[in-house]
Protein backbone atom coordinates (compact mmCIF):
# COMPACT_ATOMS: atom_id res chain seq x y z
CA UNK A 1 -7.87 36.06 31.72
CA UNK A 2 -11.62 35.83 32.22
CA UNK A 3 -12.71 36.37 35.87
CA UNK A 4 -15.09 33.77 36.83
CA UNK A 5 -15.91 35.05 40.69
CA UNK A 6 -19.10 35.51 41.71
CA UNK A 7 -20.00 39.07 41.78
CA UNK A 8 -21.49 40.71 44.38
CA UNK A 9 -22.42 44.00 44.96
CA UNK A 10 -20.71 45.79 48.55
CA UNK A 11 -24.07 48.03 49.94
CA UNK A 12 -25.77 44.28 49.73
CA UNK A 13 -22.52 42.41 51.26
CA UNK A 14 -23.43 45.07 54.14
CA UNK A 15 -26.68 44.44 54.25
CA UNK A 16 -26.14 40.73 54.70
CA UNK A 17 -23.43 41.33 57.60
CA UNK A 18 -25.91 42.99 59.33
CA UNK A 19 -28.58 40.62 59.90
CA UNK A 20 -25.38 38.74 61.71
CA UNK A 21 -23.85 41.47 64.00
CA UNK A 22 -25.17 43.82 65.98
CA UNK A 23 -22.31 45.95 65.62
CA UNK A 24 -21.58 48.17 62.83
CA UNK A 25 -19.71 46.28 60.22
CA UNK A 26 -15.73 48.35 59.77
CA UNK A 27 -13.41 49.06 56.84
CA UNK A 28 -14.86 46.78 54.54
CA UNK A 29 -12.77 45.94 51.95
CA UNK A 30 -11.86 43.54 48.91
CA UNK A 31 -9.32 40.59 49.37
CA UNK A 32 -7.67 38.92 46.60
CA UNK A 33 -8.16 35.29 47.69
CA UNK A 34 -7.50 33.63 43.98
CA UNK A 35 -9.68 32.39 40.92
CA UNK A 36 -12.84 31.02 42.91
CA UNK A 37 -13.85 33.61 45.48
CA UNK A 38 -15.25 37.05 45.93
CA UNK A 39 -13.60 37.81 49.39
CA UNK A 40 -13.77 40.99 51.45
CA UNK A 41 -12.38 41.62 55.28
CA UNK A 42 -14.22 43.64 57.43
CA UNK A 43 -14.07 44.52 61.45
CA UNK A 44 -16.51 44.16 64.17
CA UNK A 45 -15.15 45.90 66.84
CA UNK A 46 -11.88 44.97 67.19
CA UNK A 47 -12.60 41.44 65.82
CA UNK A 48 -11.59 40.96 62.00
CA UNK A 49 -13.28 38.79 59.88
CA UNK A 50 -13.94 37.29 55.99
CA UNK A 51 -16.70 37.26 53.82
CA UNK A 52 -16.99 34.90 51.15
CA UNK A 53 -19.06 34.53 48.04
CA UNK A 54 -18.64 31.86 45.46
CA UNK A 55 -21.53 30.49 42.59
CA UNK A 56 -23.68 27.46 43.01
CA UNK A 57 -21.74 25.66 39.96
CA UNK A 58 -19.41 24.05 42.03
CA UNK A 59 -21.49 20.80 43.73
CA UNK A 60 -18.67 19.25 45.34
CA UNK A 61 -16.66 22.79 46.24
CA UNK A 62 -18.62 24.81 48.04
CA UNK A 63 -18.68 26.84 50.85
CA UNK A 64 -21.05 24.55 53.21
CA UNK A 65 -18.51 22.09 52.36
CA UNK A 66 -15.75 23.77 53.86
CA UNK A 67 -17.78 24.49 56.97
CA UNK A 68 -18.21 20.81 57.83
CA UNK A 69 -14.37 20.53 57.42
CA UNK A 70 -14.11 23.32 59.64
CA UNK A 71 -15.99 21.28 62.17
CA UNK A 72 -14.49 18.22 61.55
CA UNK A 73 -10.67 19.90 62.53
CA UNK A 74 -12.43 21.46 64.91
CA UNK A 75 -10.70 18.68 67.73
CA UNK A 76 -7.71 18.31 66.02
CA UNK A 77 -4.45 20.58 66.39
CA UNK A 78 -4.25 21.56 62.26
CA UNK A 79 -5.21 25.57 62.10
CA UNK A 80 -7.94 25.98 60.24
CA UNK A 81 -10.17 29.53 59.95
CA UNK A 82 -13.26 29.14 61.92
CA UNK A 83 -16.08 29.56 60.09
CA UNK A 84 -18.78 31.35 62.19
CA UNK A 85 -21.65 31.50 59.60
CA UNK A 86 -22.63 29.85 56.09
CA UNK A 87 -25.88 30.41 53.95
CA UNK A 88 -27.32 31.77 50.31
CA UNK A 89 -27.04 34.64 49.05
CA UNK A 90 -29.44 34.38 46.17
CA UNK A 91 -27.78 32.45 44.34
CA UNK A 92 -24.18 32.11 45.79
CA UNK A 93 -22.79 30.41 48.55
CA UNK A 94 -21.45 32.17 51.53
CA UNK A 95 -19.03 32.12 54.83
CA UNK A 96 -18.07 34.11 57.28
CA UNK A 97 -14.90 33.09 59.10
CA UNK A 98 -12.51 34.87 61.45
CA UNK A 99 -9.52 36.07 59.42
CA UNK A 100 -6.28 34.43 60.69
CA UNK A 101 -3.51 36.95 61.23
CA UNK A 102 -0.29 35.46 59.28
CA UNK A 103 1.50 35.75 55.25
CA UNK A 104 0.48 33.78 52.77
CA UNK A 105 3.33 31.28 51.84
CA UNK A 106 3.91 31.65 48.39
CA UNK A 107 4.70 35.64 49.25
CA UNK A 108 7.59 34.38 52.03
CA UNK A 109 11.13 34.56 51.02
CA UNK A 110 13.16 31.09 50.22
CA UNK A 111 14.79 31.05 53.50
CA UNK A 112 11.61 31.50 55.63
CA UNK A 113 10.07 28.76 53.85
CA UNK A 114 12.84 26.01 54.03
CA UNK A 115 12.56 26.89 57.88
CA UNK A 116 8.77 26.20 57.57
CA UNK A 117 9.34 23.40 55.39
CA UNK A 118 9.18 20.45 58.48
CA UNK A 119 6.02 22.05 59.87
CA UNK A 120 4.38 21.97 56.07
CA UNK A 121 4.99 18.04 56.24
CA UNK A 122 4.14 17.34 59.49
CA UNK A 123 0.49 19.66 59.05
CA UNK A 124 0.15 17.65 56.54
CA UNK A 125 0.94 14.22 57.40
CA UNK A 126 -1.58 15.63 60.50
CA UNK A 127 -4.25 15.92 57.80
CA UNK A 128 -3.64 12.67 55.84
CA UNK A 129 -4.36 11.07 59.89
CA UNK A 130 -8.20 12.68 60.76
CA UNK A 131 -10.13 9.77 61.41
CA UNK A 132 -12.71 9.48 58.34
CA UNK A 133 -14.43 6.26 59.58
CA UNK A 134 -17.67 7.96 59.40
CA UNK A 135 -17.81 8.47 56.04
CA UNK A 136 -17.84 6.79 52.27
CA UNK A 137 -16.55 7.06 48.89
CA UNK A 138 -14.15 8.61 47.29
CA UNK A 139 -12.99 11.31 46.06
CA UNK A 140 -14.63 15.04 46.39
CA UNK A 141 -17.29 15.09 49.06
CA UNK A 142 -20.09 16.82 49.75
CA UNK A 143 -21.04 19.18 52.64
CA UNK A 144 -22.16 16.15 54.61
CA UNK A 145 -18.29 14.60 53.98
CA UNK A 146 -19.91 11.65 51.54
CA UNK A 147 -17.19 11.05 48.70
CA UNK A 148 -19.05 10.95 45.24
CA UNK A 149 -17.36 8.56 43.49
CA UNK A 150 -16.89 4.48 44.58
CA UNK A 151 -14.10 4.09 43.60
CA UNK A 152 -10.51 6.30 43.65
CA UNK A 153 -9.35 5.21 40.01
CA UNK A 154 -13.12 6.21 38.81
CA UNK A 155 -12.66 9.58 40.51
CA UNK A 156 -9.23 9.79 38.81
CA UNK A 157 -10.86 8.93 35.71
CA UNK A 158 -13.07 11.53 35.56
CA UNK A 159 -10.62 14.39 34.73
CA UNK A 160 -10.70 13.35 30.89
CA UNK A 161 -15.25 13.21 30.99
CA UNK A 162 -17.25 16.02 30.41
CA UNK A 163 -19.07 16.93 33.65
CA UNK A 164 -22.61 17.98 34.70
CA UNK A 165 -24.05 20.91 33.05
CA UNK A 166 -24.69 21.65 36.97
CA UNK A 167 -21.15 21.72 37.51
CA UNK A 168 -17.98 24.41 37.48
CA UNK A 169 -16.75 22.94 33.88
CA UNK A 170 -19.62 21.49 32.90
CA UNK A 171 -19.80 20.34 29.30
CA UNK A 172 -15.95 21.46 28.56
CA UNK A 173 -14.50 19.46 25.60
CA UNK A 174 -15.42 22.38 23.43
CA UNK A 175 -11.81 23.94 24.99
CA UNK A 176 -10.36 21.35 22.16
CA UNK A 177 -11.74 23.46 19.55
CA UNK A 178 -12.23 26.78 20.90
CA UNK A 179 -8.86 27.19 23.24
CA UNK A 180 -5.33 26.34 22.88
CA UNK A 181 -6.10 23.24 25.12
CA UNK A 182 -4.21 20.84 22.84
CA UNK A 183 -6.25 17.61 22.58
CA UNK A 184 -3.49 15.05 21.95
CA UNK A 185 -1.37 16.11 24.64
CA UNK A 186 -4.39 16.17 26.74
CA UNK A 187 -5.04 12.44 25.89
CA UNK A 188 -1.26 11.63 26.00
CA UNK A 189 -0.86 12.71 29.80
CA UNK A 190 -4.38 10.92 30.29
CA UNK A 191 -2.68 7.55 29.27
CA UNK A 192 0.12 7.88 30.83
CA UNK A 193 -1.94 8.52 34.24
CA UNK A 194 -4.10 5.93 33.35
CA UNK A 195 -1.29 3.12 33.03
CA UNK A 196 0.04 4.25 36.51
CA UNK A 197 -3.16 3.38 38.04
CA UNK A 198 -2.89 0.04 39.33
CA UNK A 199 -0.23 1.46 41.90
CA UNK A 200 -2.54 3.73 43.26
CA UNK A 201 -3.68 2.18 46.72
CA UNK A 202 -7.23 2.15 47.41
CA UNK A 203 -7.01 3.17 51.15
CA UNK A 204 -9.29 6.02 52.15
CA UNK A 205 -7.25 9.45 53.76
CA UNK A 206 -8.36 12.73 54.06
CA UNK A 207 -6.47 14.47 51.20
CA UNK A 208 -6.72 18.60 51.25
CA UNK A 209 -6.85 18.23 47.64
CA UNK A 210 -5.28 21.95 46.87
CA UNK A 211 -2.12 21.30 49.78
CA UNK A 212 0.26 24.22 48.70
CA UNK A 213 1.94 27.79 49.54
CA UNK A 214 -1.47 29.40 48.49
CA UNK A 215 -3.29 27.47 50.96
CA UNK A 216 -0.69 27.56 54.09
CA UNK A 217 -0.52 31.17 55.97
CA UNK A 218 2.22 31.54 58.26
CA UNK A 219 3.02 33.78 61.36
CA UNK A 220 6.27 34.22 63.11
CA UNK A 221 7.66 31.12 62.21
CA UNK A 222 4.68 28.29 62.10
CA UNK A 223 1.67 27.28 60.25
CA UNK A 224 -1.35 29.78 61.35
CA UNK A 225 -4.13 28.05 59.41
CA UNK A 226 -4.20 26.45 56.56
CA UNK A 227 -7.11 27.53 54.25
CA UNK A 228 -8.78 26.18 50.78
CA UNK A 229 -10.52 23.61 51.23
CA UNK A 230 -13.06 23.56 48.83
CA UNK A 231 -10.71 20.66 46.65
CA UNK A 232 -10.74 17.99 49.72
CA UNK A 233 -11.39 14.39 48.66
CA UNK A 234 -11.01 11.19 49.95
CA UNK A 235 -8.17 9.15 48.16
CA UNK A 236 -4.57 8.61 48.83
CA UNK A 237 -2.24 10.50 50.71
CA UNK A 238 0.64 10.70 48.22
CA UNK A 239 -1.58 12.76 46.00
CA UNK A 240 -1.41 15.95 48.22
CA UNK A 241 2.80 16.00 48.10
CA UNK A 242 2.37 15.52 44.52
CA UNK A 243 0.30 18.08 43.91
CA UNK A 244 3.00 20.29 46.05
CA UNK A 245 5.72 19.30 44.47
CA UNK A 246 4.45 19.76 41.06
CA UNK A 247 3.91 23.54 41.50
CA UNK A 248 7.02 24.09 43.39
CA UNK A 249 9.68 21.80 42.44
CA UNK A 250 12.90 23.99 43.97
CA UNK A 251 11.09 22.97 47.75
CA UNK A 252 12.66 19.62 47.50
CA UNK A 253 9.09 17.74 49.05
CA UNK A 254 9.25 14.98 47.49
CA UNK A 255 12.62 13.81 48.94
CA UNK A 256 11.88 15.70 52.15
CA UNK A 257 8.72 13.04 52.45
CA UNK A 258 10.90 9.97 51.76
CA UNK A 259 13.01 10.83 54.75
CA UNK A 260 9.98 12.20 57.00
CA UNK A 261 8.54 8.34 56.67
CA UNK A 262 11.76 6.88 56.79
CA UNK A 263 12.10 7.62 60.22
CA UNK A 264 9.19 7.17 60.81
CA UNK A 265 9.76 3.77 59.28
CA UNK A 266 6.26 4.02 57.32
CA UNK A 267 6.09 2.10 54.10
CA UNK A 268 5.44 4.05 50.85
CA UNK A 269 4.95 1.41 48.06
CA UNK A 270 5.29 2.36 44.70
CA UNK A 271 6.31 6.23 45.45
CA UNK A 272 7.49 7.20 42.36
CA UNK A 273 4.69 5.73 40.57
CA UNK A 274 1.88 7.55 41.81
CA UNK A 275 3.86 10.87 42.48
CA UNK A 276 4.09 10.51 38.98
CA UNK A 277 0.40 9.52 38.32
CA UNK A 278 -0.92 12.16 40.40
CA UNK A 279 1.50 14.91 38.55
CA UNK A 280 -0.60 14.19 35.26
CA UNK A 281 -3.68 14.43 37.12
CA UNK A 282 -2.43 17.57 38.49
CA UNK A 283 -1.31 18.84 34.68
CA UNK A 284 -4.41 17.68 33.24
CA UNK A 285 -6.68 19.99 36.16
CA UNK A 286 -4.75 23.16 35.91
CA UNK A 287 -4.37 22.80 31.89
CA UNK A 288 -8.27 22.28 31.72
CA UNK A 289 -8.65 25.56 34.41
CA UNK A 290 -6.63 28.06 32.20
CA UNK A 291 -7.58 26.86 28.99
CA UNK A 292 -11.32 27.91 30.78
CA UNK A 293 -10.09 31.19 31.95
CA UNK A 294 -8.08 31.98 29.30
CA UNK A 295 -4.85 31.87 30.50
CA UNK A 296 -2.21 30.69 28.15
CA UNK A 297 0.86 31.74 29.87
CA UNK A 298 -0.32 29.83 33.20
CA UNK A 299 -1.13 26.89 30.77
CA UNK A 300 2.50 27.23 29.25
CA UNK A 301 3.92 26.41 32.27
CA UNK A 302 1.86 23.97 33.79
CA UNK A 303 2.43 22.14 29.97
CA UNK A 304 6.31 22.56 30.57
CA UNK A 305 6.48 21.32 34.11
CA UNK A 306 4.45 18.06 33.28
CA UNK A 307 6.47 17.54 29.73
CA UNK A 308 9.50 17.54 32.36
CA UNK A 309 8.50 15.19 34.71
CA UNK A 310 7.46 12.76 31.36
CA UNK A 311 10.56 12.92 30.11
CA UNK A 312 12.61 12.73 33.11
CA UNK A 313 10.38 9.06 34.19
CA UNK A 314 11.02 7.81 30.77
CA UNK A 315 13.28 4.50 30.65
């Protein structure tokens, strides 16, 4: 598997932390925070912080981005890392946050996350209420929160174009020929999204974009912060516990959902039909990602899951 971080060399990560603290920077060290970020912790004091780099190629996923979110929470009660400083670094992105103590999900046992299940809906529902009056568009945003598509099916759409050259994928349909990225079942999950479409509200919520037990740290028994950002869009809700219940299945979301707005007695119209839209979406993203990293066995499953959920919706 190809590693696509940005890659930055540690004398000149210290020489950048400098310029921001007066103090001397402590026990700086790498963090393995997943496929998009060069991360390392560090101390001032006894404060303890996060550095991160990522590249440039990434318009509507960068780290400015995430600072505006971090803003925009700011007010709110969902835990978010505060970000403390963003900039270049030639030609990366970076942020400096204050590192939230707490476990990242996915590494809990079953039993500590079925007991953290009801606050993983309710942060979320949380989310899926900000107030985003003040911006427009849809889908990703940009550091100033402007969505850059007009409509939510044309964002949707998208995952089946090439992209910018500018971009993270940029000009990717060469995967068909040089990957195992197989371009019928590509196309096939494509249609099948596509034909779900007209179920898909066009209500604007804040969607995370990336909701899952990568993204959620926890801490004695609650929700410390929940991190990742760089995928939020502007789009409907349902999308986020799709994406969540695609990757983990055995949490049982997408009936604990149904009875969260149940008794809540809010209408979901159509629920089955745009889990189910979103869940290609979902397919077709991470199939594209680790057929560009090179990551068959990652691809194998993510093929698997969605070929389950096809044949399980089929009348």
């Amino acid at each position: 598997m190809r590693d696509l971080r940005a890659v930055v060399n540690p004398e000149d990560v210290l020489n950048l932390l400098s310029r921001y603290f007066k103090q001397p920077v402590v026990g700086m060290a790498p963090v393995d925070s997943g496929p998009m970020m060069r991360t390392f912790s560090f101390a001032i004091g006894k404060e303890e912080y996060l550095v991160r780099f990522n590249k440039d190629n990434m318009m509507t996923s960068n780290l400015p981005k995430e600072e505006y979110i971090s803003r925009k929470l700011a007010p709110t009660r969902i835990p978010v890392q505060t970000i403390v400083q963003t900039g270049r670094f030639g030609e990366l992105f970076f942020a400096i946050s204050r590192k939230v103590p707490g476990q990242v999900a996915a590494s809990m046992p079953a039993q500590e996350l079925k007991l953290l299940l009801p606050q993983i809906i309710s942060t979320l529902d949380a989310i899926h209420h900000v107030d985003v009056s003040d911006t427009s568009g849809y889908g990703a945003f940009d550091l100033l929160g402007q969505g850059m598509s007009s409509t939510w099916r044309g964002f949707l759409e998208l995952i089946a174009k090439e992209e910018d050259e500018r971009d993270y994928f940029g000009k990717w349909h060469h995967l068909f020929d040089d990957t195992f990225l197989e371009r019928d079942l590509y196309e096939r999950i494509y249609e099948r999204m596509t034909s779900l479409l007209d179920y898909c509200p066009s209500e604007r919520y804040l969607v995370h974009g990336s909701y899952g037990l990568y993204s959620i740290l926890g801490n004695d028994g609650r929700i410390a912060a929940v991190r990742d950002w760089f995928d939020a869009r502007y789009g409907d809700f349902v999308y986020d516990i799709a994406g969540l219940d695609f990757w983990w299945p055995w949490l049982g979301v997408r009936e604990a959902f149904q009875r969260y707005y149940k008794e809540r007695k809010v209408e979901v119209p159509s629920y089955p039909e745009r889990m189910l839209c979103y869940e290609c979406y979902v397919a077709l993203g991470g199939m594209r990602f680790f057929a560009f990293v090179g990551n068959e066995p990652s691809y194998r499953t993510t093929r698997s899951l969605i070929l389950q959920r096809l044949d399980s919706s089929a009348p």
